[in-house]
C-alpha atoms as a PDB file:
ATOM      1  CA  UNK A   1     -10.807 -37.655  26.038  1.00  0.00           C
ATOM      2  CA  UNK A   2     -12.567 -34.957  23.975  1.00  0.00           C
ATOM      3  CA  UNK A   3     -14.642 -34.173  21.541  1.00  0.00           C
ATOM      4  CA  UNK A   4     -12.021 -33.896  19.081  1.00  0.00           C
ATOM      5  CA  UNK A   5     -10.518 -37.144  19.436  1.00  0.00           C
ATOM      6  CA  UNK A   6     -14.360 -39.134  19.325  1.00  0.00           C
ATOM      7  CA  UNK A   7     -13.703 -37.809  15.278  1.00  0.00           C
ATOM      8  CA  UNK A   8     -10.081 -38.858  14.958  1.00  0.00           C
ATOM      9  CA  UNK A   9     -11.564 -42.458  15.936  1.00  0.00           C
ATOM     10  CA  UNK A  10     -14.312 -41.806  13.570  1.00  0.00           C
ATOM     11  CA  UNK A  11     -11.111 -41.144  10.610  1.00  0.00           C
ATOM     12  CA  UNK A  12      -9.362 -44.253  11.229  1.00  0.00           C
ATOM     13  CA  UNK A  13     -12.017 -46.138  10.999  1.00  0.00           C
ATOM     14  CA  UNK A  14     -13.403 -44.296   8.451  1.00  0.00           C
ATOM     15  CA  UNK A  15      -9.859 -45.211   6.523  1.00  0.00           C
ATOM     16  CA  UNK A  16      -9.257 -48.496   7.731  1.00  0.00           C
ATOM     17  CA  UNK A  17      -5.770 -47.084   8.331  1.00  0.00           C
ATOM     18  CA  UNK A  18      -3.805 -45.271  10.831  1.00  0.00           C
ATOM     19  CA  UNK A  19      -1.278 -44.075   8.683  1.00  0.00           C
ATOM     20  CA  UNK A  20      -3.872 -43.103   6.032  1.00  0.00           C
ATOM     21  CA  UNK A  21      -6.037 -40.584   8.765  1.00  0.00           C
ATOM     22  CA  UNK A  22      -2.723 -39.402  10.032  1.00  0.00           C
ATOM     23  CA  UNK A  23      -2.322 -38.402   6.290  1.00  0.00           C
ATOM     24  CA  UNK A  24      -5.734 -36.558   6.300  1.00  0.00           C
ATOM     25  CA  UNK A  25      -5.976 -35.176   9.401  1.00  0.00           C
ATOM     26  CA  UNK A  26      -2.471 -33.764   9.180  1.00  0.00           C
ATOM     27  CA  UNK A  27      -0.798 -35.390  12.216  1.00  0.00           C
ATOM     28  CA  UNK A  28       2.019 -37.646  12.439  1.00  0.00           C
ATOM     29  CA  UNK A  29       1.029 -41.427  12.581  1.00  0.00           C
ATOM     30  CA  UNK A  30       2.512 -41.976  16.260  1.00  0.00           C
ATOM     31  CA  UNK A  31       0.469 -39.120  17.681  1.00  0.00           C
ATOM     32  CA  UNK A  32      -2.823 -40.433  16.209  1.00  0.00           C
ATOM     33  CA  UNK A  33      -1.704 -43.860  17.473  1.00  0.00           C
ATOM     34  CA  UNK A  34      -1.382 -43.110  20.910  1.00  0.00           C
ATOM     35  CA  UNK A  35      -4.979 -40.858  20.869  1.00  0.00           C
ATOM     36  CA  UNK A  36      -6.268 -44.830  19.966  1.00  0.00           C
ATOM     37  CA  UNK A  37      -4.450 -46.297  22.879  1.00  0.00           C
ATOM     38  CA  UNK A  38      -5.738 -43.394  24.853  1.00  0.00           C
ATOM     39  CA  UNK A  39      -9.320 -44.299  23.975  1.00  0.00           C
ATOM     40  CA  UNK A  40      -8.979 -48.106  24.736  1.00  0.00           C
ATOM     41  CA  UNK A  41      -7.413 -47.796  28.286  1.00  0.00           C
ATOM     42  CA  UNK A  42     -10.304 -44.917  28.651  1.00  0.00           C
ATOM     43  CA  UNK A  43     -12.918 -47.102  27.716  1.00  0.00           C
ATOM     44  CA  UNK A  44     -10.975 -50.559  28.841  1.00  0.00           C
ATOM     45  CA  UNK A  45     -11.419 -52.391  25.361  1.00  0.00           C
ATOM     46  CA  UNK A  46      -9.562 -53.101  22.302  1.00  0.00           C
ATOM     47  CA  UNK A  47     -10.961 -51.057  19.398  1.00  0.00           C
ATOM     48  CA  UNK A  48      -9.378 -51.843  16.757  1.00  0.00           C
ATOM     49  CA  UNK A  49      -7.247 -55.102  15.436  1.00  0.00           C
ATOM     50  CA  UNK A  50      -3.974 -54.312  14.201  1.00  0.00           C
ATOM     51  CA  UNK A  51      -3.463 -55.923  10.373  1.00  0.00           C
ATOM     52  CA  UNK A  52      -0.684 -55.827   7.845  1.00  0.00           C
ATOM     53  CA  UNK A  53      -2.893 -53.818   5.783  1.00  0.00           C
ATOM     54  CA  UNK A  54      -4.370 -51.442   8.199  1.00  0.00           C
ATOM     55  CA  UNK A  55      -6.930 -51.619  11.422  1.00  0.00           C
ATOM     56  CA  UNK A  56     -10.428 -53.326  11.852  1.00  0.00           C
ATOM     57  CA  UNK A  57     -12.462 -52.283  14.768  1.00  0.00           C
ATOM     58  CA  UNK A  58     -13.559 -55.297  16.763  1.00  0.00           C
ATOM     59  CA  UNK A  59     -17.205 -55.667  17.831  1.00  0.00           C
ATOM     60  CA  UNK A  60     -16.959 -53.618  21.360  1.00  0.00           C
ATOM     61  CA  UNK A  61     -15.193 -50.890  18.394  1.00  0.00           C
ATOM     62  CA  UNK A  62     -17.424 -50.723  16.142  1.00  0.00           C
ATOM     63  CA  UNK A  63     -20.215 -50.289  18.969  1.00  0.00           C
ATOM     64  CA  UNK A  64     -17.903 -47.368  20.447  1.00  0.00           C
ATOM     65  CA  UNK A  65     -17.195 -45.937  16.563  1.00  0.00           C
ATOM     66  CA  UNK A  66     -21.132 -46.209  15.868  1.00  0.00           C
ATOM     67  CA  UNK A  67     -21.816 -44.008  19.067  1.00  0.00           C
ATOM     68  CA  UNK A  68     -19.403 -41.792  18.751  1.00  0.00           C
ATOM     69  CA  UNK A  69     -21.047 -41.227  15.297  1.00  0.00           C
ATOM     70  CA  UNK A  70     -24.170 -40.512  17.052  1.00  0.00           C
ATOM     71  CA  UNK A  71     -22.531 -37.965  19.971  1.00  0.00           C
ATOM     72  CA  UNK A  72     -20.793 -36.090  16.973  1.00  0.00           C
ATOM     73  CA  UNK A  73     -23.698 -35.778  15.409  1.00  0.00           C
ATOM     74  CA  UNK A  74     -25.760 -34.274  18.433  1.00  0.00           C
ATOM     75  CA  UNK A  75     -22.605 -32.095  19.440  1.00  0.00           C
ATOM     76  CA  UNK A  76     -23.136 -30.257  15.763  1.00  0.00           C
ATOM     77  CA  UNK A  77     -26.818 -30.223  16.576  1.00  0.00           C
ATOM     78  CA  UNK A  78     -26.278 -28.165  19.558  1.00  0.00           C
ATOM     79  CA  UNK A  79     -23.711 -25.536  17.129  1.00  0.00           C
ATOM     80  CA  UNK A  80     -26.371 -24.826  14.710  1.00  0.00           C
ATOM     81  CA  UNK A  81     -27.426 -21.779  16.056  1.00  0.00           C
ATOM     82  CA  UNK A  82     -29.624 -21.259  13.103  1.00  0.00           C
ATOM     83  CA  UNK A  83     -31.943 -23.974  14.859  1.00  0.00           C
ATOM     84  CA  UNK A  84     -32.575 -22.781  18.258  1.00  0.00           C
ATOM     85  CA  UNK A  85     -36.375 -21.371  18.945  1.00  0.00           C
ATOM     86  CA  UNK A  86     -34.865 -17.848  19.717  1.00  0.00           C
ATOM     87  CA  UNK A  87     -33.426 -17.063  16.411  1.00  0.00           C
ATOM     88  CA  UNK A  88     -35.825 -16.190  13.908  1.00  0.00           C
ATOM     89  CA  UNK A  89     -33.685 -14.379  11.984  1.00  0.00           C
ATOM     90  CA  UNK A  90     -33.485 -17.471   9.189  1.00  0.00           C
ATOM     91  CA  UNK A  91     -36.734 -16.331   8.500  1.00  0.00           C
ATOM     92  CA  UNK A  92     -35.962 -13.482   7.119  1.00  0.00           C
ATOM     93  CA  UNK A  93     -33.170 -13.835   5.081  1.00  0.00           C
ATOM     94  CA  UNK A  94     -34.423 -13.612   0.809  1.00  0.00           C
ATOM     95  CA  UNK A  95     -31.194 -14.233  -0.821  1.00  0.00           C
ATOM     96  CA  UNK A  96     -30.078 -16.906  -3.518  1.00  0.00           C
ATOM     97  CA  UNK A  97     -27.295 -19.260  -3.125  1.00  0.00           C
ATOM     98  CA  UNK A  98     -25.290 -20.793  -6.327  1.00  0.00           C
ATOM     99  CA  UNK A  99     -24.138 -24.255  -6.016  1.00  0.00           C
ATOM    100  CA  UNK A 100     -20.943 -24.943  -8.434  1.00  0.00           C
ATOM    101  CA  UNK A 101     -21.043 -29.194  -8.826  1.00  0.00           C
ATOM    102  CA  UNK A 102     -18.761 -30.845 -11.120  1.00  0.00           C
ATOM    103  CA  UNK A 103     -20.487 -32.848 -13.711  1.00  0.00           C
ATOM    104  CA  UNK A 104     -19.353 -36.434 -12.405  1.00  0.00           C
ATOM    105  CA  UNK A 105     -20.403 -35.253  -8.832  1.00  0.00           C
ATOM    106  CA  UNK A 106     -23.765 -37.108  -7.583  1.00  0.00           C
ATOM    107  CA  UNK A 107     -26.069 -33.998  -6.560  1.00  0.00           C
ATOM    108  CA  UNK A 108     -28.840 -36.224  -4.519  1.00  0.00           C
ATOM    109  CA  UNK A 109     -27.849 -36.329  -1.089  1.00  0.00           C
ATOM    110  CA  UNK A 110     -26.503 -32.411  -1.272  1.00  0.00           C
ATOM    111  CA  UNK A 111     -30.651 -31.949  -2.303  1.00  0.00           C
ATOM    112  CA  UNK A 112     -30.969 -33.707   1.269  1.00  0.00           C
ATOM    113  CA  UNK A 113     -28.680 -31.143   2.293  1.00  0.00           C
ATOM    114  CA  UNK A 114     -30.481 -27.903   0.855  1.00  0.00           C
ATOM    115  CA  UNK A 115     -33.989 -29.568   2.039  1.00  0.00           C
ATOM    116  CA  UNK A 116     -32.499 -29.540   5.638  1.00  0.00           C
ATOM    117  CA  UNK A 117     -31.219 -25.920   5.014  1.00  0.00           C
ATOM    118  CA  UNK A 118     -34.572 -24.868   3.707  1.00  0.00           C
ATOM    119  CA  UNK A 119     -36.441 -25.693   7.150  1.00  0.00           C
ATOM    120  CA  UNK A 120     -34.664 -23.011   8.660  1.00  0.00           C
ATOM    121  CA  UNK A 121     -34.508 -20.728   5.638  1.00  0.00           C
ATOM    122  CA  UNK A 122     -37.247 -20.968   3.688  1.00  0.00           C
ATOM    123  CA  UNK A 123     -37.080 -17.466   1.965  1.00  0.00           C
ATOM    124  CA  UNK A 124     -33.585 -18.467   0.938  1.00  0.00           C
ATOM    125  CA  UNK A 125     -33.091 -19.784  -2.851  1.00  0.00           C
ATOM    126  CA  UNK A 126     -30.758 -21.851  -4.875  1.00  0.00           C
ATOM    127  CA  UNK A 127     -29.153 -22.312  -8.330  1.00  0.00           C
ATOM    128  CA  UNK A 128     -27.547 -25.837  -8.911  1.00  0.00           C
ATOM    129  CA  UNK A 129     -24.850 -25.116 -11.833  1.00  0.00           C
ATOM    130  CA  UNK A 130     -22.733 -28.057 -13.793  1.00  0.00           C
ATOM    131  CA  UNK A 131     -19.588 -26.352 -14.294  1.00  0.00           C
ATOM    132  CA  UNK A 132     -16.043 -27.204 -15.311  1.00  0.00           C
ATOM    133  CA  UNK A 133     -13.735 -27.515 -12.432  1.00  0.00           C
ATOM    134  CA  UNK A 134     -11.041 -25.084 -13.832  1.00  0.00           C
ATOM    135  CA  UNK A 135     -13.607 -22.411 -13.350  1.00  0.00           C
ATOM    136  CA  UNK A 136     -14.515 -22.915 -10.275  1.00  0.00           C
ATOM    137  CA  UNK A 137     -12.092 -20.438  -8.886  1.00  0.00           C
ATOM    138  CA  UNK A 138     -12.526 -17.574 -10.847  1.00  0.00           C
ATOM    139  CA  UNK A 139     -16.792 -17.811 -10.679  1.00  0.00           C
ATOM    140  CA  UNK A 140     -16.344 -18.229  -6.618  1.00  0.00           C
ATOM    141  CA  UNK A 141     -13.986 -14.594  -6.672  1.00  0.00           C
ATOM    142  CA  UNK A 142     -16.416 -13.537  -8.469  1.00  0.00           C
ATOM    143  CA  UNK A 143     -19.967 -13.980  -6.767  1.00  0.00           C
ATOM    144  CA  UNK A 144     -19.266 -14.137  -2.970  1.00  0.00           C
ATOM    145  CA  UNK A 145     -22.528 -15.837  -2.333  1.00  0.00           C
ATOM    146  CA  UNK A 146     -21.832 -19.213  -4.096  1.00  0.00           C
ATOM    147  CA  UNK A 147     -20.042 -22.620  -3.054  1.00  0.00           C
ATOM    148  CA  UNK A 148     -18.081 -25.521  -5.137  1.00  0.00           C
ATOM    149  CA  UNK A 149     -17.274 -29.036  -4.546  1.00  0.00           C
ATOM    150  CA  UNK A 150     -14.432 -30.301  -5.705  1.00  0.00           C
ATOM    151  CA  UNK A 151     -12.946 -33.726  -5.514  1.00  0.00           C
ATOM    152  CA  UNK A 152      -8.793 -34.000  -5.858  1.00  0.00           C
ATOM    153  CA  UNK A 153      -5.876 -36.077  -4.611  1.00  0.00           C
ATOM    154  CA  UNK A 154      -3.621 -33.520  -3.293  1.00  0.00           C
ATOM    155  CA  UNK A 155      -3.940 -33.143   1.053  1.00  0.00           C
ATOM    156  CA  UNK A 156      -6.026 -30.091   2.379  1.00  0.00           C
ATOM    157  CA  UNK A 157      -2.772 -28.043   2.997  1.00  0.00           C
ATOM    158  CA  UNK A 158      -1.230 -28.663  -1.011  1.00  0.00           C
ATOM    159  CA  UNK A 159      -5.143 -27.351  -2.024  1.00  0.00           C
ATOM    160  CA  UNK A 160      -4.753 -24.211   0.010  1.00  0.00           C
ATOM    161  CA  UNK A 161      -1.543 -22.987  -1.382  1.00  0.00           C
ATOM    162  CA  UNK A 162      -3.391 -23.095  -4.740  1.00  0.00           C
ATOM    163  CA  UNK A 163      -6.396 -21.386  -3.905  1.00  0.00           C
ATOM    164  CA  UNK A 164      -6.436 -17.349  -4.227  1.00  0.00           C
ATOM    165  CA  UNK A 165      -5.848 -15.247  -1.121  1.00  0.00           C
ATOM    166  CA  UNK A 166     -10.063 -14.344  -0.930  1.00  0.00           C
ATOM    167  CA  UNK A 167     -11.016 -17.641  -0.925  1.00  0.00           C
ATOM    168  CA  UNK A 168     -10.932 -21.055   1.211  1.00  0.00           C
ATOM    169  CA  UNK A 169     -11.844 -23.987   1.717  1.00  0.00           C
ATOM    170  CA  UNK A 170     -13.246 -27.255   3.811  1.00  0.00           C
ATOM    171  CA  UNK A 171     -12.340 -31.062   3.746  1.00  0.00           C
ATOM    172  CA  UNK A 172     -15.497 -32.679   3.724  1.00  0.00           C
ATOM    173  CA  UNK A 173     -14.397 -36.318   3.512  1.00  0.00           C
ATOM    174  CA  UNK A 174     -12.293 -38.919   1.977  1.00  0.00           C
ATOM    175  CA  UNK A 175     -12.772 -42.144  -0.482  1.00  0.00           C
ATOM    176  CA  UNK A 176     -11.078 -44.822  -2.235  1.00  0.00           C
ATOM    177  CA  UNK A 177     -11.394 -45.517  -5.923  1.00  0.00           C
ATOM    178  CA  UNK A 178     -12.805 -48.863  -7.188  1.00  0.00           C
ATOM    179  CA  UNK A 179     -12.510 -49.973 -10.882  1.00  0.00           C
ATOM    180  CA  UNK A 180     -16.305 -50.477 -12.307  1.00  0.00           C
ATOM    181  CA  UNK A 181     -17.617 -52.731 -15.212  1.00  0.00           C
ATOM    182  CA  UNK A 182     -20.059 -54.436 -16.702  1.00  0.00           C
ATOM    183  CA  UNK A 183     -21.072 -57.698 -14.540  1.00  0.00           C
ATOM    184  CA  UNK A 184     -21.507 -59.440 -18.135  1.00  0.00           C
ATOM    185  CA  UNK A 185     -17.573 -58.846 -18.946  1.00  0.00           C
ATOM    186  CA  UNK A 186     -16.395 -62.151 -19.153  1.00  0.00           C
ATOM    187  CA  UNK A 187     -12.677 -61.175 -18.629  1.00  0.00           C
ATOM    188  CA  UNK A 188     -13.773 -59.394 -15.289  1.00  0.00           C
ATOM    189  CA  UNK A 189     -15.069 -62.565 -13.452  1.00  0.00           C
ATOM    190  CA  UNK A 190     -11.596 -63.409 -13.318  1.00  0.00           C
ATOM    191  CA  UNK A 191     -10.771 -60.728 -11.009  1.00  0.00           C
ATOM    192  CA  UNK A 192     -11.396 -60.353  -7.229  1.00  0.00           C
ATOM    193  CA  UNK A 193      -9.164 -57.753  -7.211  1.00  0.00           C
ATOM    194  CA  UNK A 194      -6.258 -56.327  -9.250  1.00  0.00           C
ATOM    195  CA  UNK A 195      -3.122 -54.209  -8.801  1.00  0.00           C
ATOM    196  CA  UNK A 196      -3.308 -50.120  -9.974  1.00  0.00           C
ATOM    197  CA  UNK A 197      -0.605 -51.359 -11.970  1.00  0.00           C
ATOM    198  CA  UNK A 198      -2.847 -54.121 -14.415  1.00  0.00           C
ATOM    199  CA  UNK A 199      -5.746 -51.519 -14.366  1.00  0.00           C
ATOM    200  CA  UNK A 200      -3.644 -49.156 -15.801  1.00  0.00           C
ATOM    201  CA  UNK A 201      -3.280 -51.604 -18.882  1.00  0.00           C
ATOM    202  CA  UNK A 202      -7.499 -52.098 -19.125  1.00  0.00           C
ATOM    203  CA  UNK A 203      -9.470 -49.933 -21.701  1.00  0.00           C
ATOM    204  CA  UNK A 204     -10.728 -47.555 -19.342  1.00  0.00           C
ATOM    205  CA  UNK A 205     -13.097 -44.916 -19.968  1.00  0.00           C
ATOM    206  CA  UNK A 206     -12.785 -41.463 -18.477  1.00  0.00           C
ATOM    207  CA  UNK A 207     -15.345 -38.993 -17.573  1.00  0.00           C
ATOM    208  CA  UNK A 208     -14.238 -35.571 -18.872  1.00  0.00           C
ATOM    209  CA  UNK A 209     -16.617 -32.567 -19.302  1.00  0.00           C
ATOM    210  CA  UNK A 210     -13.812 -29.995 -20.331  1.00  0.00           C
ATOM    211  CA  UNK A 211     -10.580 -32.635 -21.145  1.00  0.00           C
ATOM    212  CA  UNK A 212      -8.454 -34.707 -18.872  1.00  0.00           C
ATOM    213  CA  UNK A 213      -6.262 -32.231 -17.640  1.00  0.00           C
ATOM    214  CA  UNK A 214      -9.548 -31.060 -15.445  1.00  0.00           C
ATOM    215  CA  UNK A 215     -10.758 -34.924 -14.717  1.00  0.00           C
ATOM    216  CA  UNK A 216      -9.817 -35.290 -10.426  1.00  0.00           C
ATOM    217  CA  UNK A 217      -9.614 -39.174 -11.277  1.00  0.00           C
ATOM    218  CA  UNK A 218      -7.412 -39.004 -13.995  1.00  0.00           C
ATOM    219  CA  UNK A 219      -5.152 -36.766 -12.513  1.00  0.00           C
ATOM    220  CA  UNK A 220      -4.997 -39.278  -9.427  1.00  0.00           C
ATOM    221  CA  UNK A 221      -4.783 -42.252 -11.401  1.00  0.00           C
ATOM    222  CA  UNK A 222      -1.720 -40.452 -13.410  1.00  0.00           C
ATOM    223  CA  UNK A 223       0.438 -40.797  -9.994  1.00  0.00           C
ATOM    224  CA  UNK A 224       0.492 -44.468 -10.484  1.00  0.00           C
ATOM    225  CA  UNK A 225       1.669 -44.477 -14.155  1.00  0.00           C
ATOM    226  CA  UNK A 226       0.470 -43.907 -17.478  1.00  0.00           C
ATOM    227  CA  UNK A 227      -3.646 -45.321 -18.110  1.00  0.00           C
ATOM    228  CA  UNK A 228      -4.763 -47.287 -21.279  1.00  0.00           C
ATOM    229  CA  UNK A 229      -7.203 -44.239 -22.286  1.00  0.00           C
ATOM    230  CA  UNK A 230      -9.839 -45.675 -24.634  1.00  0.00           C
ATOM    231  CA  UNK A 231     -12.476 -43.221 -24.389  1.00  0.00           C
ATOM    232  CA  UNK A 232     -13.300 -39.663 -23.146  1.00  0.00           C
ATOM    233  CA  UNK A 233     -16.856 -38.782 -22.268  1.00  0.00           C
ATOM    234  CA  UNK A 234     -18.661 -35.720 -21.402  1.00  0.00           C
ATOM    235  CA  UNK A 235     -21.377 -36.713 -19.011  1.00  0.00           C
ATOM    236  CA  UNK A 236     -22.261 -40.198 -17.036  1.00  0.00           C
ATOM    237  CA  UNK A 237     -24.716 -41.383 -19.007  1.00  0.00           C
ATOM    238  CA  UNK A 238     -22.167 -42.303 -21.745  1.00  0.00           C
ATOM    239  CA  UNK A 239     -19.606 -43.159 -19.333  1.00  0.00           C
ATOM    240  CA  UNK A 240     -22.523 -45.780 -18.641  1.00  0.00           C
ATOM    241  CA  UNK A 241     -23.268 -47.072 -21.919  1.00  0.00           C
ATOM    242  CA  UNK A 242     -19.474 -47.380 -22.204  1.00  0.00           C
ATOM    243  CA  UNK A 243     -19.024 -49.779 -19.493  1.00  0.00           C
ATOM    244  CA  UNK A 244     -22.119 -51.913 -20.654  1.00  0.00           C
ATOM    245  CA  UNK A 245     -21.652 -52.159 -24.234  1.00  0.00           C
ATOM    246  CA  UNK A 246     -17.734 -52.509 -24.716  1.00  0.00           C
ATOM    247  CA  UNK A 247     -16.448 -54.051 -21.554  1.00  0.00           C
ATOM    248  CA  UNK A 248     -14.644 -51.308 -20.560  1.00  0.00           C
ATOM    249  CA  UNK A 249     -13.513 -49.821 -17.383  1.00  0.00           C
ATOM    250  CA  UNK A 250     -13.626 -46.726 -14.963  1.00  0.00           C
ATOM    251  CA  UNK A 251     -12.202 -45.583 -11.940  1.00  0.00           C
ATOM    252  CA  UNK A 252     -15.349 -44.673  -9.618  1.00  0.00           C
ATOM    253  CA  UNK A 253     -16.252 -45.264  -6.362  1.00  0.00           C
ATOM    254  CA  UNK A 254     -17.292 -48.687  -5.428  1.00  0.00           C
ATOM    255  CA  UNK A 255     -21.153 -47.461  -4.997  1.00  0.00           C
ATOM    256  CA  UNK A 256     -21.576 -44.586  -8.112  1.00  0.00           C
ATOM    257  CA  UNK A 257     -23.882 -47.014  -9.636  1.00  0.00           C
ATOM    258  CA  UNK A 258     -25.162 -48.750  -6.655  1.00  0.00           C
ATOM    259  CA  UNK A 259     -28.216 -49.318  -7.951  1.00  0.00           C
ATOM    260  CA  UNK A 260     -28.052 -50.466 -11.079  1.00  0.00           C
ATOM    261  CA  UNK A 261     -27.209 -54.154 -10.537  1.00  0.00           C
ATOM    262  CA  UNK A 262     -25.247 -54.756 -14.408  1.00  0.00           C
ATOM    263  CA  UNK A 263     -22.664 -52.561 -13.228  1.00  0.00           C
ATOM    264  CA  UNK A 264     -19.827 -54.763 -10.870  1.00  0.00           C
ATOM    265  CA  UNK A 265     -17.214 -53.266  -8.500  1.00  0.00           C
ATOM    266  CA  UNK A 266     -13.257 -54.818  -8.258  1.00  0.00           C
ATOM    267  CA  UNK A 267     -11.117 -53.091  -5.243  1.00  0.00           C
ATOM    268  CA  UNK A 268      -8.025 -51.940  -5.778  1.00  0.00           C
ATOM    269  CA  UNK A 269      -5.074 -53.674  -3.747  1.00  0.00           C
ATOM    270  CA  UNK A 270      -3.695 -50.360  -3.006  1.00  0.00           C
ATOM    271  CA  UNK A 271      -6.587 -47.603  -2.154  1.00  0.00           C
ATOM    272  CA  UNK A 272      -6.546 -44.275  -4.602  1.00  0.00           C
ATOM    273  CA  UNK A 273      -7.599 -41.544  -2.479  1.00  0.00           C
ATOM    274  CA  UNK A 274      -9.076 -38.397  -3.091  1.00  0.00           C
ATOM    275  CA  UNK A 275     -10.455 -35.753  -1.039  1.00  0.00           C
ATOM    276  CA  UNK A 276     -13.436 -33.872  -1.668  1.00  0.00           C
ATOM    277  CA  UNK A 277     -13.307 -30.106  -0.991  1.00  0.00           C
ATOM    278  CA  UNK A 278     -16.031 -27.342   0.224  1.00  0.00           C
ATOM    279  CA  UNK A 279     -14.750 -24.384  -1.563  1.00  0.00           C
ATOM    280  CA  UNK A 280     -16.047 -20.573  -0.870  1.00  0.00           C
ATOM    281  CA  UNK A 281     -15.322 -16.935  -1.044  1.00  0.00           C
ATOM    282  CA  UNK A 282     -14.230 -15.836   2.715  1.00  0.00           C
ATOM    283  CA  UNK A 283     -16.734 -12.775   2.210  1.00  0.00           C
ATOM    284  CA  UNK A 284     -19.469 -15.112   2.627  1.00  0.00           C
ATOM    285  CA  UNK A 285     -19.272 -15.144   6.196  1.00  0.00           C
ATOM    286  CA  UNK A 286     -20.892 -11.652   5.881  1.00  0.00           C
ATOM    287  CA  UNK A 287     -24.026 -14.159   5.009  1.00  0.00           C
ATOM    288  CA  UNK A 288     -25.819 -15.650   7.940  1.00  0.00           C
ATOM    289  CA  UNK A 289     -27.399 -17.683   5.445  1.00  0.00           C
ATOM    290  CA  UNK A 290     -24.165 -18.948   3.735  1.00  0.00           C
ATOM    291  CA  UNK A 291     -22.568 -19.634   7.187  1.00  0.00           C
ATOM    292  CA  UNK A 292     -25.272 -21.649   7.993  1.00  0.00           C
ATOM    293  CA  UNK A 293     -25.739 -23.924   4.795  1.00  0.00           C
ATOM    294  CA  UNK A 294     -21.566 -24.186   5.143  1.00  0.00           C
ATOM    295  CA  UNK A 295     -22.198 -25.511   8.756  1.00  0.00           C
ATOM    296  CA  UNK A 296     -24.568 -27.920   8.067  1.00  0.00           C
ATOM    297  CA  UNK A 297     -22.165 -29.767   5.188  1.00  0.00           C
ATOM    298  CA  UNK A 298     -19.575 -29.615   7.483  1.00  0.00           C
ATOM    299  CA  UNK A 299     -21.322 -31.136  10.753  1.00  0.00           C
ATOM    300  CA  UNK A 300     -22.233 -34.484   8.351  1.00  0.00           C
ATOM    301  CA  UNK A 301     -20.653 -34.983   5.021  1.00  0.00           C
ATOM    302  CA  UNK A 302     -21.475 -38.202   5.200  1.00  0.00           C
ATOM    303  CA  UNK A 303     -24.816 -37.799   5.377  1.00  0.00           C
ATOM    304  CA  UNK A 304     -25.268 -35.349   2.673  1.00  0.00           C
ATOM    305  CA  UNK A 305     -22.326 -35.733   0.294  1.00  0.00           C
ATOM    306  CA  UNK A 306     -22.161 -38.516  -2.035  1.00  0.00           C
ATOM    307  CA  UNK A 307     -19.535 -39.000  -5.116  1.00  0.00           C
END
């Protein structure tokens, strides 16, 4: 047992698949299925329960998964070099960082992010900048001190072979699509959950700063078939109004409005998954700084990363 395998554990379950973090992490499914047999004679319990559908960890598995959580998350503790006593360089670094965000992208766990960054760096400052996903690439060859996020559906190694030869890239992490509504549509109460292939024939409602041909979600969705577009929008507060006001539907994750308690979730019966991508100009390893705020959305997307 390593290291590496405590976050392959962390993927399936993550997934509620094998086959699905095979998919991600880029290995085949039997090889990821016997690194989960490895763990449970290791640790001499069942962690998971096989289902058609996929894997649920049991409750001495979802006690391993939660600590395993917890060692990751000391492990990239201990690589932030940035924090030890010794280095005071962080103190001296005056530089300022631009932060690329699509417009659909929810910026307020990355401010968790840059207020974690800032402890460290406090001379260091930042530009948070809505732009249009097809420009991403050109604006990152262009200013070597700047980062994107990008959400698609293609795998890490399809993303690569699209990106230009100065720059790369970083899966942060993986979700599923949910179809969102008003909870005062009528027809919606009817539905616990629905088949890609009836949403396709809902009004839906797509949000799409620049047009759809640079909307991630639409471009996912399209893999499935051909969607019942009702409406474009350019930013989520129409998207909102949208879903209230004409019983229409969008393709969101499950918790993009958590908190506003009109707007109901249905799960899909087969998942629509999309990565979400770290994207950066390979000269900005020259930056201590950059390396550094990279590191820190690496070590816990989770915690700082939100869609």
């Amino acid at each position: 047992m390593n290291i590496e395998h405590l976050n392959y554990l962390i993927t399936v379950a993550d997934c509620g698949s094998i086959h699905e973090a095979s998919r991600q992490l880029l290995f085949k499914q039997q090889y990821l299925s016997n690194v989960v047999k490895s763990l449970e004679e290791h640790f001499g319990t069942q962690i998971f329960e096989r289902r058609p559908r996929g894997v649920v960890p049991t409750a001495n598995g979802q006690f391993l998964i939660d600590t395993a959580r917890q060692i990751i998350a000391l492990y990239n503790t201990m690589e932030n070099d940035f924090a030890y006593p010794d280095n005071q360089q962080s103190q001296d670094c005056h530089e300022t960082i631009n932060i690329y965000i699509p417009m659909y992208l929810d910026t307020g766990k990355l401010l968790l992010a840059i207020e974690a960054f800032k402890k460290h760096f406090p001379n260091v400052k930042f530009s948070l900048i809505s732009k249009n996903a097809g420009d991403f690439f050109t604006t990152l060859y262009e200013e070597p001190n700047s980062i994107a996020f990008l959400p698609t559906h293609v795998t890490i190694d399809t993303f690569k072979e699209t990106l230009p030869a100065d720059l790369d890239c970083q899966l942060l992490k993986s979700f599923s699509l949910s179809l969102l509504t008003s909870s005062h549509n009528e027809y919606a109460k009817n539905y616990t959950s629905l088949s890609i292939e009836n949403a396709l024939k809902l009004p839906l409602v797509f949000l799409a700063p620049q047009d759809l041909s640079h909307a991630s979600f639409y471009q996912a969705i399209c893999a499935f078939g051909k969607p019942n577009v009702q409406y474009i929008v350019d930013n989520p507060a129409l998207l909102l109004r949208l879903l209230k006001k004409n019983d229409c539907y969008a393709f969101a994750k499950s918790d993009a409005f958590i908190d506003d308690q009109t707007i109901v979730s249905i799960p899909l019966q087969k998942p629509i998954n999309l990565n979400l991508f770290l994207i950066y100009n390979k000269a900005a390893s020259q930056s201590y700084a950059m390396r550094s705020l990279i590191r820190i959305l690496r070590s816990s997307p989770d915690k700082f990363i939100e869609q």
